[in-house]
Protein backbone atom coordinates (compact mmCIF):
# COMPACT_ATOMS: atom_id res chain seq x y z
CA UNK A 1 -28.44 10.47 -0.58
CA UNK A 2 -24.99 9.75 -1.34
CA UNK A 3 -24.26 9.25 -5.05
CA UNK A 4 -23.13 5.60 -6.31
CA UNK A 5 -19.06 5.65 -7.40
CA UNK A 6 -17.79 4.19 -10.49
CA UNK A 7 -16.93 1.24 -8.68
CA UNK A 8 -20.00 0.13 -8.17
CA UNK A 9 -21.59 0.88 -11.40
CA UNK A 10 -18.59 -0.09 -14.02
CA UNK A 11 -17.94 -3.72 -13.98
CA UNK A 12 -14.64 -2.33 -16.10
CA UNK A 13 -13.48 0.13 -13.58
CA UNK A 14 -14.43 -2.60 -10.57
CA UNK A 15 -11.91 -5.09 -12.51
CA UNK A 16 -9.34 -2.28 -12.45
CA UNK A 17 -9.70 -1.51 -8.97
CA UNK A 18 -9.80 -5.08 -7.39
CA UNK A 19 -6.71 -5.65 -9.84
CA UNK A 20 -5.09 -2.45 -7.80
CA UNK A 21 -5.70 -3.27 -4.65
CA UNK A 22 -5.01 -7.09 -5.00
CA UNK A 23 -1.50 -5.56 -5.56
CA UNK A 24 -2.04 -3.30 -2.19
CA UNK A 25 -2.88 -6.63 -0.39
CA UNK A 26 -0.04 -8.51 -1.89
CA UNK A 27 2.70 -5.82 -1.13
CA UNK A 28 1.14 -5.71 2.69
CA UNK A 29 1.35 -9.34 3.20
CA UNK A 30 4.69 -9.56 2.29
CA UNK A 31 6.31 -6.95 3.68
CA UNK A 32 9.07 -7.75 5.71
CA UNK A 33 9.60 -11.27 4.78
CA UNK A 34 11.87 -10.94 1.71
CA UNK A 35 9.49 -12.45 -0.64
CA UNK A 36 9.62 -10.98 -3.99
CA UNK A 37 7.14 -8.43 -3.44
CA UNK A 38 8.87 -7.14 -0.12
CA UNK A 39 9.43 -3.41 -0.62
CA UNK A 40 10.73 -2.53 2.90
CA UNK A 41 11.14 1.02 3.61
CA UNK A 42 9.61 1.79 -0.02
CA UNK A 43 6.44 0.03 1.29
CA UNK A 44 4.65 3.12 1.78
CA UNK A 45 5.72 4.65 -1.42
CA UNK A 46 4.56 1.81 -3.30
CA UNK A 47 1.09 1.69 -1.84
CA UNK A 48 0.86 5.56 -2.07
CA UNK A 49 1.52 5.05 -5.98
CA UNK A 50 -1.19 2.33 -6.15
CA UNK A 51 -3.84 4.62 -4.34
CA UNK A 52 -2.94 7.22 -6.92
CA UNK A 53 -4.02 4.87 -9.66
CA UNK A 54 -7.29 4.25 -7.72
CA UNK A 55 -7.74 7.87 -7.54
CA UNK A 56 -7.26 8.70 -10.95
CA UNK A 57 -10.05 6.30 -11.53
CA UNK A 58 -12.58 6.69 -8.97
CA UNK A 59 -11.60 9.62 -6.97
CA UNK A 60 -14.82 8.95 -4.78
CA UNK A 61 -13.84 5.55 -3.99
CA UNK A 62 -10.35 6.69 -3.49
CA UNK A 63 -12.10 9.11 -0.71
CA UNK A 64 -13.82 6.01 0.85
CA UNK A 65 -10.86 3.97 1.54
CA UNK A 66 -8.11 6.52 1.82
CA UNK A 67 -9.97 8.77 4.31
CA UNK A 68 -6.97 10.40 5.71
């Protein structure tokens, strides 16, 4: 059976999380359209710093979405 993650069973962590990748979403969405969160060519740098936050917190959870 595969063990719950932290993300599941902290609401705090959760918050945390959702707040991180809200930022991941954000930085996607406006990539490449010179909006004020437009990173271009650091875009993958960015987002590589965010999943390290997620890690830090939930390294299982990190494992589920960052498979690679």
């Amino acid at each position: 059976m595969k063990e719950l993650t932290k993300y599941k069973t902290n609401k705090t962590i959760k918050k945390r999380i959702d707040k991180i990748l809200h930022k991941m979403a954000m930085i996607i969405a406006d990539k490449d359209t010179g909006a004020k969160n437009d990173f271009g060519k650091r875009t993958k740098i960015e987002l590589r710093k965010l999943e390290k936050q997620i890690k830090e917190i939930d390294s299982r959870f990190y494992d589920m979405i960052c498979p690679y």
